[in-house]
N, C-alpha and C. Protein backbone atom coordinates (compact mmCIF):
# COMPACT_ATOMS: atom_id res chain seq x y z
N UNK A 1 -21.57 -18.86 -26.55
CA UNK A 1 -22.56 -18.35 -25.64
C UNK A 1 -23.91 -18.99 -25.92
N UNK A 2 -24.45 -19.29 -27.25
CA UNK A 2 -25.60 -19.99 -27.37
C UNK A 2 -25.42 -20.93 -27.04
N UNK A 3 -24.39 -21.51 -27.32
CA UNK A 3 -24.42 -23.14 -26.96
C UNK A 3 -24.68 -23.46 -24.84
N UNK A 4 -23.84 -22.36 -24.04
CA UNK A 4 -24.69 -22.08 -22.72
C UNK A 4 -25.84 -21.95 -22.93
N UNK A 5 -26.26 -21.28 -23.24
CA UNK A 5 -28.06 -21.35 -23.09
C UNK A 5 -29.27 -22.42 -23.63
N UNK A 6 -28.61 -23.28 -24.73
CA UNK A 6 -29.17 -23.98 -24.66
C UNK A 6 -28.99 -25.03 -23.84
N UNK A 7 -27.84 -25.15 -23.10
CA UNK A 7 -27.58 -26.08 -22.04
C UNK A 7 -28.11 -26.28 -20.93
N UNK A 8 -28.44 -24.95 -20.61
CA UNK A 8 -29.23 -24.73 -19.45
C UNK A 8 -30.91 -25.45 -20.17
N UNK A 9 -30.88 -25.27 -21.33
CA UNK A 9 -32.68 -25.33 -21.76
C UNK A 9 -32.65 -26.58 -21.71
N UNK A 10 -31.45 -27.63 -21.69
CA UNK A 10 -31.83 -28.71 -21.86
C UNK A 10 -31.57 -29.78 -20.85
N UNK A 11 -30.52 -29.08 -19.47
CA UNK A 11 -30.43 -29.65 -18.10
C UNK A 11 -31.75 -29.30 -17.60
N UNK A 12 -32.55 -28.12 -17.83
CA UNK A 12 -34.16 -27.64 -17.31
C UNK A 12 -34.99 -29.13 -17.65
N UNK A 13 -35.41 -29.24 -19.52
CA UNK A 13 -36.02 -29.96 -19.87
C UNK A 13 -35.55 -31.04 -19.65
N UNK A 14 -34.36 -31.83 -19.40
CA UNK A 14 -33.99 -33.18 -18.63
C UNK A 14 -34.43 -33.78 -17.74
N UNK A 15 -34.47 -32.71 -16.58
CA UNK A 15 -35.18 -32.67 -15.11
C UNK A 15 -36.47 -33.00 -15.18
N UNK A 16 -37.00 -32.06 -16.08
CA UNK A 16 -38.12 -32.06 -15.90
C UNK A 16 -39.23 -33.08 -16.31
N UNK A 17 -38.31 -33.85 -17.70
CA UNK A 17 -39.37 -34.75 -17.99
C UNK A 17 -37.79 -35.88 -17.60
N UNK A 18 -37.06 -35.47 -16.83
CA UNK A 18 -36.54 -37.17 -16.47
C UNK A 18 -35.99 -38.37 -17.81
N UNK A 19 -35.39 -37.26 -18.62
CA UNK A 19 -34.63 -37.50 -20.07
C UNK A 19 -33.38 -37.52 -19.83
N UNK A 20 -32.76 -38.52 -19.50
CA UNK A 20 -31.41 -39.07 -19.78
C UNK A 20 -30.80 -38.38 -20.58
N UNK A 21 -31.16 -38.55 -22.25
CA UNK A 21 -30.95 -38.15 -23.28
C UNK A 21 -30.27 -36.83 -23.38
N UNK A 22 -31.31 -35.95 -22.99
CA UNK A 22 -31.52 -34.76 -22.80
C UNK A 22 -30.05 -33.82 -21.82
N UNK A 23 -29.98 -34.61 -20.71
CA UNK A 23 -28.83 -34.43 -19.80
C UNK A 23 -27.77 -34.87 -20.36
N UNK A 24 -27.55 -36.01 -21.10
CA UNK A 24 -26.46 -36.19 -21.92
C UNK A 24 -25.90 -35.80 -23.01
N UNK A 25 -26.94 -34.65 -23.62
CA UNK A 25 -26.85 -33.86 -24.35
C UNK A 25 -26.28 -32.62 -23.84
N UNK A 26 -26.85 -31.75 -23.05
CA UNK A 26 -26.69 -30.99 -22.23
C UNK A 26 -24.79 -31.21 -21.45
N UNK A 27 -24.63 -31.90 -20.96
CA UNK A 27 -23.55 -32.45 -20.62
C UNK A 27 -22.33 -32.42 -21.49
N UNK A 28 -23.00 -32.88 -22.85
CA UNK A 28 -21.77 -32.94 -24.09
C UNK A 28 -21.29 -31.47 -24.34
N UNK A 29 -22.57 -30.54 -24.09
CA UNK A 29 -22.40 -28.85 -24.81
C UNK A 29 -21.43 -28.47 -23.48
N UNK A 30 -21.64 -28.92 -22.37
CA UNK A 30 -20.88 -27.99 -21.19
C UNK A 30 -19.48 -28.63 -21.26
N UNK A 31 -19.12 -30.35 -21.70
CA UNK A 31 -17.77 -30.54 -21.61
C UNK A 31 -16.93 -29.99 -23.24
N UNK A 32 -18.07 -29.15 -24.24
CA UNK A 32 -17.15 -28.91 -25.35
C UNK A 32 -17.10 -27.18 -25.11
N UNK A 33 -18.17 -26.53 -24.23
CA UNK A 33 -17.89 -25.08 -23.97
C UNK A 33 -16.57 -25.41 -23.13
N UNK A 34 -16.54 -25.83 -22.07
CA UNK A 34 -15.24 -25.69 -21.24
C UNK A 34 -13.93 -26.19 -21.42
N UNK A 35 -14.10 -27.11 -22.68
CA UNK A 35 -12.87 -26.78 -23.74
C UNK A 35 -12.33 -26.11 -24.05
N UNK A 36 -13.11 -25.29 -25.03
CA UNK A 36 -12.97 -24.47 -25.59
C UNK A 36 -11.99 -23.35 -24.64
N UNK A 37 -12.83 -22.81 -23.23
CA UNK A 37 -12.59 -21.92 -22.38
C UNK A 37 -11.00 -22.69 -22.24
N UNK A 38 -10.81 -23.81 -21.92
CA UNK A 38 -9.12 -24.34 -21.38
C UNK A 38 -8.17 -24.32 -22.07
N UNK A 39 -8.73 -24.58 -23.56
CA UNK A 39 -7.74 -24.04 -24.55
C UNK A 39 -7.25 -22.58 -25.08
N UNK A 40 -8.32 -21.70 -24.89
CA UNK A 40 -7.94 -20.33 -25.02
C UNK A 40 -6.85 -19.75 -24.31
N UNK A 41 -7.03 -20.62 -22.68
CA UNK A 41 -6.68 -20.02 -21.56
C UNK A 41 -5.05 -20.52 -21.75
N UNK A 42 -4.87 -21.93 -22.09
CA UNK A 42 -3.45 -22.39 -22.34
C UNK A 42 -3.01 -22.15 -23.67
N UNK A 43 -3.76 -21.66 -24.24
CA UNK A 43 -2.97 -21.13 -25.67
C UNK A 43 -2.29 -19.45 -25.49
N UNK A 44 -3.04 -18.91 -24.53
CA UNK A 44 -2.92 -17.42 -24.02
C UNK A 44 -1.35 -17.59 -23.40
N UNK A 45 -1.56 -18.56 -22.40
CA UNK A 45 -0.25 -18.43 -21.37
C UNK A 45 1.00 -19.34 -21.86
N UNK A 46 0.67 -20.36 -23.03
CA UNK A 46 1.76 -20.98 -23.48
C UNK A 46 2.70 -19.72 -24.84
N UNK A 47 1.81 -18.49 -24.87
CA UNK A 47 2.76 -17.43 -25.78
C UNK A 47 3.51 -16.62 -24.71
N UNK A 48 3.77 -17.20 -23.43
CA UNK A 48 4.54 -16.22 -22.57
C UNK A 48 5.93 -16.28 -22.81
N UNK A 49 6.96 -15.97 -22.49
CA UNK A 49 8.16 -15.93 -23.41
C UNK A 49 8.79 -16.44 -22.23
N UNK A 50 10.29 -17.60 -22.43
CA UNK A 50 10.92 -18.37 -21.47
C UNK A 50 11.77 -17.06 -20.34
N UNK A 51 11.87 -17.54 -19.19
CA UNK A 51 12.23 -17.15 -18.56
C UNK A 51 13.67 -17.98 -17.85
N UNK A 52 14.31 -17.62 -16.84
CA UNK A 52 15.61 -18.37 -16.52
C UNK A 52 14.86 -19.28 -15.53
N UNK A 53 13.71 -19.37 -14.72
CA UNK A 53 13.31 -20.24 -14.09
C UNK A 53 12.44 -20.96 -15.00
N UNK A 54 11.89 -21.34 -15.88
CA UNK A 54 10.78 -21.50 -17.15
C UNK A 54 11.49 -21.87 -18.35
N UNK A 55 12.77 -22.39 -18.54
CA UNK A 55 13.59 -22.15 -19.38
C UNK A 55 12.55 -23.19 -20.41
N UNK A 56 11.87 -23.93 -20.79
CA UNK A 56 11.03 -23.93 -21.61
C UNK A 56 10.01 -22.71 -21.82
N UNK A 57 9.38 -22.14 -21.20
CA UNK A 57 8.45 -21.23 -21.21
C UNK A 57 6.70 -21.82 -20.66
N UNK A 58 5.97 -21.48 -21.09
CA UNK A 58 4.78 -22.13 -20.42
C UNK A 58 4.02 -22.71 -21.62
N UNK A 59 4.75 -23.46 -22.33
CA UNK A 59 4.59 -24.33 -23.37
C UNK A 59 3.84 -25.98 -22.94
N UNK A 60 4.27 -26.14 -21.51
CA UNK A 60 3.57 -27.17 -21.24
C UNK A 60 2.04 -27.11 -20.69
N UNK A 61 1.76 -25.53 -20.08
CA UNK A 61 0.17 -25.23 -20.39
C UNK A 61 -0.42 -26.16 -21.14
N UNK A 62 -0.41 -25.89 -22.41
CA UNK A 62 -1.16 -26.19 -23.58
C UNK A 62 -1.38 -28.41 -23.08
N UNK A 63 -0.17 -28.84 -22.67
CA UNK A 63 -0.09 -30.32 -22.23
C UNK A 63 -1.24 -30.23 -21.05
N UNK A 64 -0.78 -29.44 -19.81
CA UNK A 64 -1.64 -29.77 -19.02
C UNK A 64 -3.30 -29.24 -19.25
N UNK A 65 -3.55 -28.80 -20.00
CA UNK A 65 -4.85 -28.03 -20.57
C UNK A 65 -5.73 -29.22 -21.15
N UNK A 66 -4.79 -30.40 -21.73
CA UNK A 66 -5.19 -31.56 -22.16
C UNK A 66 -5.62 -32.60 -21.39
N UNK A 67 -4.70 -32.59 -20.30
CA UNK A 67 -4.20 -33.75 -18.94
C UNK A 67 -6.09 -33.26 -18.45
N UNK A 68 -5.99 -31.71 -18.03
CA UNK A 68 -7.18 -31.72 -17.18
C UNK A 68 -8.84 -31.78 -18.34
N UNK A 69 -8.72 -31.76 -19.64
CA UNK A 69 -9.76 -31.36 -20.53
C UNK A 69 -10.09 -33.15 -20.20
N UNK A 70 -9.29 -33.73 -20.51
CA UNK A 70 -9.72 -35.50 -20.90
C UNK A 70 -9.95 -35.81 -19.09
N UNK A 71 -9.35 -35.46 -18.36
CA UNK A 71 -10.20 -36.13 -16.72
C UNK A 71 -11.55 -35.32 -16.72
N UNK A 72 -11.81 -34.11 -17.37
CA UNK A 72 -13.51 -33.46 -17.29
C UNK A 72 -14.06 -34.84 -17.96
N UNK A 73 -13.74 -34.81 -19.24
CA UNK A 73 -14.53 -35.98 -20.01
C UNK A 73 -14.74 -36.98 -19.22
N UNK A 74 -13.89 -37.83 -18.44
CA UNK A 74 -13.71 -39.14 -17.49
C UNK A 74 -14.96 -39.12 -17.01
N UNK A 75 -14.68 -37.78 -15.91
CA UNK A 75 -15.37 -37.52 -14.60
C UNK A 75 -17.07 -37.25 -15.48
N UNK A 76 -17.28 -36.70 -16.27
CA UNK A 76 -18.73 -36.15 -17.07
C UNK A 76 -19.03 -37.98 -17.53
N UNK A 77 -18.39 -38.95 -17.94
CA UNK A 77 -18.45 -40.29 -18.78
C UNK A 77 -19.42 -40.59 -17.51
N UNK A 78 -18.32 -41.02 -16.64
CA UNK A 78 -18.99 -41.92 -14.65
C UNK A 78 -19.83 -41.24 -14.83
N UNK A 79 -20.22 -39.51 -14.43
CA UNK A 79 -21.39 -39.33 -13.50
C UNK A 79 -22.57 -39.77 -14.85
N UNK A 80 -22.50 -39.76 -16.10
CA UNK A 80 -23.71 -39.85 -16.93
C UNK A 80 -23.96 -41.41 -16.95
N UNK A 81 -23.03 -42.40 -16.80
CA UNK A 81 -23.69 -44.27 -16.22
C UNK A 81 -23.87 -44.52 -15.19
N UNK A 82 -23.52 -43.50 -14.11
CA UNK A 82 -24.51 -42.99 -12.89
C UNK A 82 -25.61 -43.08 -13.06
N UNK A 83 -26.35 -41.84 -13.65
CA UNK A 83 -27.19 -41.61 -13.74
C UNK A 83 -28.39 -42.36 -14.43
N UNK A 84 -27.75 -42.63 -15.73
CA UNK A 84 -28.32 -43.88 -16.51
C UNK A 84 -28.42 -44.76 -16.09
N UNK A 85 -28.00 -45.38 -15.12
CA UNK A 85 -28.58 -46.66 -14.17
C UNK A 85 -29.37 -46.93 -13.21
């Protein structure tokens, strides 16, 4: 939760004085909070127990939790040499 708030203090102060830096900082805290949030979420639903349609169980959560965590990173990489240019 601190680490949100200072994110916000430092997408504010980015803007405001037009700090790259600052936004790329800011940027790093929001793609490691929403980590965090994707892994909880696929660690939660990969303890669901197999079913006859699921006959693995939702063990591959935790895979796709990865698939979509590393395209945030991608997509956060582009828009920040966007910006930086």
């Amino acid at each position: 939760m601190i680490a949100l708030i200072f994110m916000v203090v430092e997408i504010v102060g980015g803007i405001a004085t037009n700090s790259v830096a600052l936004l790329s900082d800011a940027v790093h805290m929001a793609a490691d909070s929403s980590a965090y949030l994707i892994a909880v979420i696929a660690a939660r639903m990969a303890l669901r127990p197999a079913t006859a349609m699921r006959t693995y169980g939702w063990a591959r959560a935790e895979i796709l939790a990865a698939l979509i965590n590393g395209g945030l990173l991608v997509a956060l990489s582009i828009g920040l040499a966007v910006e930086a240019t």
